[in-house]
Protein backbone atom coordinates (compact mmCIF):
# COMPACT_ATOMS: atom_id res chain seq x y z
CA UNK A 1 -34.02 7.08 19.55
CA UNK A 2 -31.58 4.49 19.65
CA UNK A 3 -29.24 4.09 22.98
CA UNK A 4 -26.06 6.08 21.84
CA UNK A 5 -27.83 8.62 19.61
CA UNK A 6 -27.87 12.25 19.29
CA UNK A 7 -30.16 14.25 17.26
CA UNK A 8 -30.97 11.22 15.34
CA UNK A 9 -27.18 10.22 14.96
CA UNK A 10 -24.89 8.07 15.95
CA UNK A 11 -21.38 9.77 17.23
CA UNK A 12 -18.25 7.26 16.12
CA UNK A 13 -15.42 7.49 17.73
CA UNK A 14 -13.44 5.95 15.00
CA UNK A 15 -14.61 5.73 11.65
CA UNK A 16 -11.98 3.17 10.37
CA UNK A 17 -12.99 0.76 13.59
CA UNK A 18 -16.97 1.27 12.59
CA UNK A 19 -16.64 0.85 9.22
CA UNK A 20 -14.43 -2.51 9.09
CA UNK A 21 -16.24 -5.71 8.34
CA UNK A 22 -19.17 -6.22 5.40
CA UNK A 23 -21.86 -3.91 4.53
CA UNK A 24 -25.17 -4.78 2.29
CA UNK A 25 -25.46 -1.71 0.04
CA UNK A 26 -28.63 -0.07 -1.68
CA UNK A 27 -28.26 2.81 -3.47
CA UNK A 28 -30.49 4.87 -5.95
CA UNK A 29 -29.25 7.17 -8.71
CA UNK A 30 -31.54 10.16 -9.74
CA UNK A 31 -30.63 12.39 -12.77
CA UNK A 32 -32.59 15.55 -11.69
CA UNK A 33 -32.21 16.81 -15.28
CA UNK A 34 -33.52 14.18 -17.07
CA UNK A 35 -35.68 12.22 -14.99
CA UNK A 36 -33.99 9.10 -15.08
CA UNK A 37 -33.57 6.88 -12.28
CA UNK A 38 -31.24 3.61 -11.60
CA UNK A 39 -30.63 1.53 -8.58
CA UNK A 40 -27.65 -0.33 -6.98
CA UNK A 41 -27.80 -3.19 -5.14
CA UNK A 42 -24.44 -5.11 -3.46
CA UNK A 43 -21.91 -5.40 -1.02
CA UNK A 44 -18.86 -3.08 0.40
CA UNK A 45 -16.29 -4.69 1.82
CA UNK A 46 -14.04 -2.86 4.18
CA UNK A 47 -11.21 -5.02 4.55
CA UNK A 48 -7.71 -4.55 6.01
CA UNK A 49 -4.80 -2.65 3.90
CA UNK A 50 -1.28 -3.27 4.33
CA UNK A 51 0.19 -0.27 6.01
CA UNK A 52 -3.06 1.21 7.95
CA UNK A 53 -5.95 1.73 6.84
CA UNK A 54 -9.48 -0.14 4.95
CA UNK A 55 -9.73 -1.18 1.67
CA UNK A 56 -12.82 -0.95 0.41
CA UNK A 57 -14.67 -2.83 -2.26
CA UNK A 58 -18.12 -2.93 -3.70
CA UNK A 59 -19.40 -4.97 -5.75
CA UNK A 60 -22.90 -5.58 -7.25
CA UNK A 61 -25.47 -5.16 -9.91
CA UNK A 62 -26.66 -1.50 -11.51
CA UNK A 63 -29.56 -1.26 -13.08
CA UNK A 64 -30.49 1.73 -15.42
CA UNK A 65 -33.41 2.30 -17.37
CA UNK A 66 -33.79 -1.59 -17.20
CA UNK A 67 -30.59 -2.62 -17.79
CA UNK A 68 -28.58 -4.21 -15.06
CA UNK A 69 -24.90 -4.72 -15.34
CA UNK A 70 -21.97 -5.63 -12.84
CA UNK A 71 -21.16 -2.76 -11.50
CA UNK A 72 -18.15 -2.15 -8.50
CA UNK A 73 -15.60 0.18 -6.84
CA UNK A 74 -12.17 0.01 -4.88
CA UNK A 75 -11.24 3.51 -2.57
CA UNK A 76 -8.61 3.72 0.21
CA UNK A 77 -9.82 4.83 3.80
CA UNK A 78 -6.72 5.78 5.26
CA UNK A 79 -6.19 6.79 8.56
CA UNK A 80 -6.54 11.01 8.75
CA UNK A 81 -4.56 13.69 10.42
CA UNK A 82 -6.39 13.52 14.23
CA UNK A 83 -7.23 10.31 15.33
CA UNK A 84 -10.45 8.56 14.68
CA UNK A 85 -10.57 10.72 11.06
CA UNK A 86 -9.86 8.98 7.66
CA UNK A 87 -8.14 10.43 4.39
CA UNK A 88 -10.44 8.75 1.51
CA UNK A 89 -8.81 7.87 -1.78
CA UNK A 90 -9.55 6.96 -4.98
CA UNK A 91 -8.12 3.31 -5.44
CA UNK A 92 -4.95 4.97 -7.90
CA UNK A 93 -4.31 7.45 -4.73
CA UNK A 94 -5.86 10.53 -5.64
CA UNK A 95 -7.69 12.25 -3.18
CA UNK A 96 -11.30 11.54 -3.01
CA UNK A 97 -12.47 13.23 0.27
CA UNK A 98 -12.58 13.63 3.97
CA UNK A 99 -13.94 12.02 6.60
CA UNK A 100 -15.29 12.59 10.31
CA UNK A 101 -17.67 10.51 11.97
CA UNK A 102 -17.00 11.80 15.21
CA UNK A 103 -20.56 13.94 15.68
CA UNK A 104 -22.45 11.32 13.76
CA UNK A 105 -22.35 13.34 10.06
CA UNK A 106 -20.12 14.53 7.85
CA UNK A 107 -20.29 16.97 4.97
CA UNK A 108 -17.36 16.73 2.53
CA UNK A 109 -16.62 18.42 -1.02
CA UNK A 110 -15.12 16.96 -4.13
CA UNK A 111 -14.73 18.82 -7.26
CA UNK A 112 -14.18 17.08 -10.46
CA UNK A 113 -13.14 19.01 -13.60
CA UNK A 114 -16.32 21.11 -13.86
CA UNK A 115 -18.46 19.46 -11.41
CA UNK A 116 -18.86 19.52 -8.13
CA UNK A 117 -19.59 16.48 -5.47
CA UNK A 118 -21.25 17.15 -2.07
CA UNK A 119 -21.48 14.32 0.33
CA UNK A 120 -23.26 14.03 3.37
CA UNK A 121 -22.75 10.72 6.13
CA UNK A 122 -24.98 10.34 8.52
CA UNK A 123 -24.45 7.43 10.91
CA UNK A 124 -28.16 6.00 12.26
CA UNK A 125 -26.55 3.42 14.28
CA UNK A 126 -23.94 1.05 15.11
CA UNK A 127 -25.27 -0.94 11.85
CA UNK A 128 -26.57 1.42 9.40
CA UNK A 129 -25.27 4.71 8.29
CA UNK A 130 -26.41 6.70 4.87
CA UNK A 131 -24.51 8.85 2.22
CA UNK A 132 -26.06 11.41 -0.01
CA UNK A 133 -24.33 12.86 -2.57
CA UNK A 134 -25.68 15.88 -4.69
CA UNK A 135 -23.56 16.25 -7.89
CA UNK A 136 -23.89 19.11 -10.26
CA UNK A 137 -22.24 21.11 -12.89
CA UNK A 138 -22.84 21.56 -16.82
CA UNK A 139 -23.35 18.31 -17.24
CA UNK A 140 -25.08 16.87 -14.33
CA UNK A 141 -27.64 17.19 -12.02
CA UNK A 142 -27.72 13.68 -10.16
CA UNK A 143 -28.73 12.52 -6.41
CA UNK A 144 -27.04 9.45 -5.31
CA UNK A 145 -28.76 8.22 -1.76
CA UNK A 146 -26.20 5.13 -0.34
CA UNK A 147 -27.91 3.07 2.50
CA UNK A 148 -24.99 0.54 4.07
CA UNK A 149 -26.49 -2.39 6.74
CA UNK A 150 -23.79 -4.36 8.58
CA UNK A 151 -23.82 -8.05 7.52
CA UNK A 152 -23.41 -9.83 11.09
């Protein structure tokens, strides 16, 4: 186990101060319905935003069923209410989730009309950390797995 680690995580302090600079992102998209399976490959950017806070924006290719396209994403990380916490956003301002690093993971819950998101962060180290989120509802059934590696 990494210096730093507990139970196979990383503890942060500050989840705005970990997460600034570039991250190399790899992500794969399972539809547990339908058996289909697509893959993201690109880069989040977590830069500064004007009033407190990261920006964050990812950019890259998806590919699905063998057809890549650009693909990217802007959310607000916003500073949340106890230090070292962060209010997520979507980039319009709607709320998007929670988010505490301070043990190392982080569970958080988004519903969306009639589905439901459930995201788990786990932080491996002081350059790699992991989300997993498990949507479902009448319409889906899909596994998203997120690994981010800091660019240095």
């Amino acid at each position: 186990m990494a210096e730093g680690t507990r139970d196979g995580v990383w503890p942060v302090p500050d989840v705005l101060a970990y997460l600034a600079g570039t991250w190399r992102v790899e992500r794969t998209v399972r539809d547990l319905a339908g058996g289909g399976e697509g893959h993201f490959h690109g880069t989040t950017v977590f830069g500064p935003l004007d009033g407190g806070g990261l920006l964050h924006e990812e950019s890259g290719t998806f590919t699905w069923q063998g057809v890549a396209r650009p693909a990217e994403r802007t959310l607000r990380f916003l500073p949340g209410p106890t230090p070292g916490t962060a209010d997520v956003r979507f980039a319009d301002g709607r709320p998007f989730h929670d988010l505490d690093l301070s043990g190392g993971r982080h569970v958080a819950d988004h519903p969306c009309a009639a589905d439901l998101y459930r995201g788990e962060f786990t932080v491996r180290d002081a350059d790699h950390w992991r989300t997993v989120w498990r949507v479902g509802g009448p319409a889906k059934d899909l596994l998203l797995t997120t690994d981010y590696a800091r660019v240095v």
